[in-house]
Protein backbone atom coordinates (compact mmCIF):
# COMPACT_ATOMS: atom_id res chain seq x y z
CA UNK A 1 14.82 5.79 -22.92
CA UNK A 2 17.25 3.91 -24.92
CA UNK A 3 17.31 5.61 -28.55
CA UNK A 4 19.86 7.88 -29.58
CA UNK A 5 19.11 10.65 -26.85
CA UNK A 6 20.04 7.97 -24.23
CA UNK A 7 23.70 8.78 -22.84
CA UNK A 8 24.46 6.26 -19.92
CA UNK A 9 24.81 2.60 -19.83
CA UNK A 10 25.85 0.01 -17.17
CA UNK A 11 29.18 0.35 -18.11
CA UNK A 12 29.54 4.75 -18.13
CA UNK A 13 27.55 3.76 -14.71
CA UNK A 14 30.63 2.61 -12.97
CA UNK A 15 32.67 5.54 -13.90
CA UNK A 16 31.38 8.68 -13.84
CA UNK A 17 32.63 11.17 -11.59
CA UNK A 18 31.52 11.50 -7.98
CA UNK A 19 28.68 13.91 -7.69
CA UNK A 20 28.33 14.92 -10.99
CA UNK A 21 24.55 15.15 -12.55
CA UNK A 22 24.31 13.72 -16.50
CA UNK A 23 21.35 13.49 -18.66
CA UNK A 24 20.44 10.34 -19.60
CA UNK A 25 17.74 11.56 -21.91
CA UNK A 26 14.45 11.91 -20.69
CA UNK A 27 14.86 14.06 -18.18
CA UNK A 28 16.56 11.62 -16.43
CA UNK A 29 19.52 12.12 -14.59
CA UNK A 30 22.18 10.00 -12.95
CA UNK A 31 24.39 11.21 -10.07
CA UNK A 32 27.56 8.79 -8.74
CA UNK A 33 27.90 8.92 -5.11
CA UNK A 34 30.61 6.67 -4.66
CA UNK A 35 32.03 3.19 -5.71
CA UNK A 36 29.34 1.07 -7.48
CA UNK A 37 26.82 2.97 -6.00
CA UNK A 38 24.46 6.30 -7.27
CA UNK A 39 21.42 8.00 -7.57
CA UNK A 40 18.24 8.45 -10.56
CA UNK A 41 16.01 11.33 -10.29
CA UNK A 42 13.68 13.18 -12.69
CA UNK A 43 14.03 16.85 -13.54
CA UNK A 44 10.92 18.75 -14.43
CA UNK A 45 9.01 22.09 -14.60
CA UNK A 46 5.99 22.95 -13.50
CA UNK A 47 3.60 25.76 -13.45
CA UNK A 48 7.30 27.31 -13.69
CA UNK A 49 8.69 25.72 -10.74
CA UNK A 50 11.71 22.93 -11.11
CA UNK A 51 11.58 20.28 -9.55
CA UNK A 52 13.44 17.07 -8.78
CA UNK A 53 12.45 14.00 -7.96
CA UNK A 54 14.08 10.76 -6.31
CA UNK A 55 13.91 7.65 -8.63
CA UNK A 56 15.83 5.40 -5.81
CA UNK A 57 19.31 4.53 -5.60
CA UNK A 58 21.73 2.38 -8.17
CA UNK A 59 22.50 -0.48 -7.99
CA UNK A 60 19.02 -1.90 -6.39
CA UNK A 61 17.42 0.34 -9.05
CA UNK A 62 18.61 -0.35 -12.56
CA UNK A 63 18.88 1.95 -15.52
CA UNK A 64 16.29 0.38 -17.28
CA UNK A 65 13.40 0.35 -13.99
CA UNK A 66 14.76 4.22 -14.20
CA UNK A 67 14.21 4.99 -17.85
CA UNK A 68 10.53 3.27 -17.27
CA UNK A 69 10.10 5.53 -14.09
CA UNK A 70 10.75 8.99 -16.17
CA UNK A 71 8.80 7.71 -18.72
CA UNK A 72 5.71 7.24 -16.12
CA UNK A 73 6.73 10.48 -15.03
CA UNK A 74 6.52 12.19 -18.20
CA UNK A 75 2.85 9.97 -18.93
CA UNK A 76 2.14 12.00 -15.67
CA UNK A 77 2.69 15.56 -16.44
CA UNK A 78 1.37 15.25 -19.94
CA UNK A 79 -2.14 13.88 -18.07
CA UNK A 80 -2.15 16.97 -16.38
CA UNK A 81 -0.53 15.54 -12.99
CA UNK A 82 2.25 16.57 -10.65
CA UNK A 83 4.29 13.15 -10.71
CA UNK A 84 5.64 14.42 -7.47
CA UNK A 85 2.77 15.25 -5.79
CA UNK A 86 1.18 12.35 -6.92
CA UNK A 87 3.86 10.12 -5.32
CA UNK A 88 3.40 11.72 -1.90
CA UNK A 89 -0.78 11.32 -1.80
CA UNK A 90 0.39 7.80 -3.07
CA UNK A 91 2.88 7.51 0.22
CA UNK A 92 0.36 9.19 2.45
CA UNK A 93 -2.66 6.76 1.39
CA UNK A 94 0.01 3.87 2.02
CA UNK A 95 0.85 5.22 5.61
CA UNK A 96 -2.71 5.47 6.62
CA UNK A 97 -3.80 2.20 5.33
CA UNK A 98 -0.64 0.79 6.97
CA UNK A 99 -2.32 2.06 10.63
CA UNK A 100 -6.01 0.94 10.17
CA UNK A 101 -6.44 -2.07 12.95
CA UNK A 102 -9.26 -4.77 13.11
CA UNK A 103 -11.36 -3.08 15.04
CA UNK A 104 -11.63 0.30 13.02
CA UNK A 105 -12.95 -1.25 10.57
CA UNK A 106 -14.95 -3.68 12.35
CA UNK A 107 -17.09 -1.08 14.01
CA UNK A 108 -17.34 0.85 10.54
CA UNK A 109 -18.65 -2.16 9.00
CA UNK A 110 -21.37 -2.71 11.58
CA UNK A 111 -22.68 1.07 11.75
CA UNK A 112 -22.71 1.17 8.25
CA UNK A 113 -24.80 -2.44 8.19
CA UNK A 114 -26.62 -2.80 11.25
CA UNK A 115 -29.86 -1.15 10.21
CA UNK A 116 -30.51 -4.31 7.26
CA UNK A 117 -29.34 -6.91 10.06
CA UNK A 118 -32.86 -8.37 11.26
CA UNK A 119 -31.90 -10.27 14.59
CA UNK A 120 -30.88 -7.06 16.99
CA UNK A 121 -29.41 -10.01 19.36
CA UNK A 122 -27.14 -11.63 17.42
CA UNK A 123 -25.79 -8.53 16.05
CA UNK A 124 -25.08 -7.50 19.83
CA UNK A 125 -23.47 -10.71 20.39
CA UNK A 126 -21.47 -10.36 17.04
CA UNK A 127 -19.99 -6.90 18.13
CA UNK A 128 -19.54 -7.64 21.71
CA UNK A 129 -17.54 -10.82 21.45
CA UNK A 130 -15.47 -9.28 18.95
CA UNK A 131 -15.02 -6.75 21.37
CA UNK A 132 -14.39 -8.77 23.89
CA UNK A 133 -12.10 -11.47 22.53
CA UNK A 134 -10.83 -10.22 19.26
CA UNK A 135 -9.48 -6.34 19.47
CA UNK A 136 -6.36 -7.07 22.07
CA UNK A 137 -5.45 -9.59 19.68
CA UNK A 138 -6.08 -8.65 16.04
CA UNK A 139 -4.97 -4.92 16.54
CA UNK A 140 -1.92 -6.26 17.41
CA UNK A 141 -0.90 -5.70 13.72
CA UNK A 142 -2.13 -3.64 10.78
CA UNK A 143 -5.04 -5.21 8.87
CA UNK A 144 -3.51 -5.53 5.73
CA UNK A 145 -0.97 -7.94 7.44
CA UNK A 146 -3.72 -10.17 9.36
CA UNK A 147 -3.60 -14.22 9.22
CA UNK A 148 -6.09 -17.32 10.10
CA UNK A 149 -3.13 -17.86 12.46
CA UNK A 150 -4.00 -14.44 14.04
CA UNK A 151 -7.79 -15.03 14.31
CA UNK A 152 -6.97 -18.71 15.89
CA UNK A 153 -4.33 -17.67 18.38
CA UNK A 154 -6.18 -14.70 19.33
CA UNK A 155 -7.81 -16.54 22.75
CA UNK A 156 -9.33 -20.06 23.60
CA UNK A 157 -12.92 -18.16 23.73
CA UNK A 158 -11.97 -17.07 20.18
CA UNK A 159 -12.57 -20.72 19.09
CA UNK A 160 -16.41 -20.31 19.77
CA UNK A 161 -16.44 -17.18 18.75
CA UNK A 162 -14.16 -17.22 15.34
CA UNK A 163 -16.92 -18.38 13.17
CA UNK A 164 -18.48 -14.84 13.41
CA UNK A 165 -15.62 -13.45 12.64
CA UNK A 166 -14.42 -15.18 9.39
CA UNK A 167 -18.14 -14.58 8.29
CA UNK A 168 -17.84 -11.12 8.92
CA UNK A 169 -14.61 -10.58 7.08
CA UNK A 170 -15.80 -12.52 4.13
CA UNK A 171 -19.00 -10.56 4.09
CA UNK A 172 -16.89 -6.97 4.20
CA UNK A 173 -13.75 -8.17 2.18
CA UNK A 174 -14.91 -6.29 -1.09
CA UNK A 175 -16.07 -3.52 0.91
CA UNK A 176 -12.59 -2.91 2.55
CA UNK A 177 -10.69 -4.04 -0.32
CA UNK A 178 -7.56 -3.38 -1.41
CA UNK A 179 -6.65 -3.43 2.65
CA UNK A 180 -8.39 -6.82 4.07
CA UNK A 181 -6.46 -9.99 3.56
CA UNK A 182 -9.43 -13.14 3.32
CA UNK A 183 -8.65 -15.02 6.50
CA UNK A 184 -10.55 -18.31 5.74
CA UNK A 185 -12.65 -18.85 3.31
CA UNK A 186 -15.61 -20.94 4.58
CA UNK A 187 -18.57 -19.23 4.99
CA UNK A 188 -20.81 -19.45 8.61
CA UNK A 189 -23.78 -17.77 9.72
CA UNK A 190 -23.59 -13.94 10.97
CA UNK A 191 -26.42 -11.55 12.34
CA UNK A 192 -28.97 -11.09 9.48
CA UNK A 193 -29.08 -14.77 8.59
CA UNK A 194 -31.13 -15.61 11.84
């Protein structure tokens, strides 16, 4: 907010005193918590409960990213959401993507596909060598964080063996979107091609 209800700038920042709440405007406040350094959150009620909620500290947040966070907060509530409670499903979703591995997936992907894949052995070979060569490696890390360097290092077997799986994460990458990272692009043969 930076009309006429707006209290704070950069400058009032630096010298209010230590731990004292003000209004910004907005329903944002600004607390001081010691020499060039403070706190935003956003006051609200809901359902006739207050609440407060943590915008991030000042200086690595500025005053504007903070007016632009109440006012998402206040887009929130007036769409009929708890901003807070939407944060934390937001946090939690982010945690458990964070711990999904290869080979969660991987299997996921091939129960959910293996009844349209028309060569039975291939498919076997697919999952076993993945099994085989690939997990110890590639679960090393979360998914979202994978590399071709990963999928290369992974084993000298792997070599053989990594065509399958760049296919196979090409093949699933929409399906596991926003979580996969495209390891190579090229695409190679996999089970229901034979």
């Amino acid at each position: 907010m930076t009309g006429k209800n707006a209290k704070l700038n950069n400058a009032k920042l630096k010298t209010l005193p230590l731990g004292k709440s003000v209004c910004d405007g907005n329903n944002l406040y600004f607390t001081r918590t010691g020499d060039g350094k403070g706190k935003f959150t956003f006051r609200y009620q809901r359902i006739g409960k207050k609440h407060e909620m943590g915008l991030g500290p000042w200086p690595a947040i500025s005053l504007a990213e903070a007016r632009q966070k109440a006012r998402d907060a206040h887009t929130a509530i007036h769409n009929a959401l708890d901003p807070l409670a939407e944060r934390r499903k937001a946090e939690a979703h982010r945690r458990k993507h964070e711990g999904i591995r290869f080979s969660d997936v991987a299997k996921r992907y091939m129960a959910s596909h293996q009844d349209g894949w028309t060569n039975a052995k291939h498919a076997h070979d697919w999952a076993s060598s993945l099994e085989r060569y690939a997990y110890a490696i590639l679960d090393q890390k979360p998914l979202s964080e994978l590399e071709t360097d990963d999928v290369l290092r992974a084993s000298p077997p792997l070599i053989f063996f990594s065509s399958y799986i760049c296919s196979f994460l090409i093949e699933f990458r929409r399906w596991l979107s926003p979580f996969l990272v495209p390891l190579l692009r090229t695409h190679t043969h996999h089970p229901h091609h034979q």
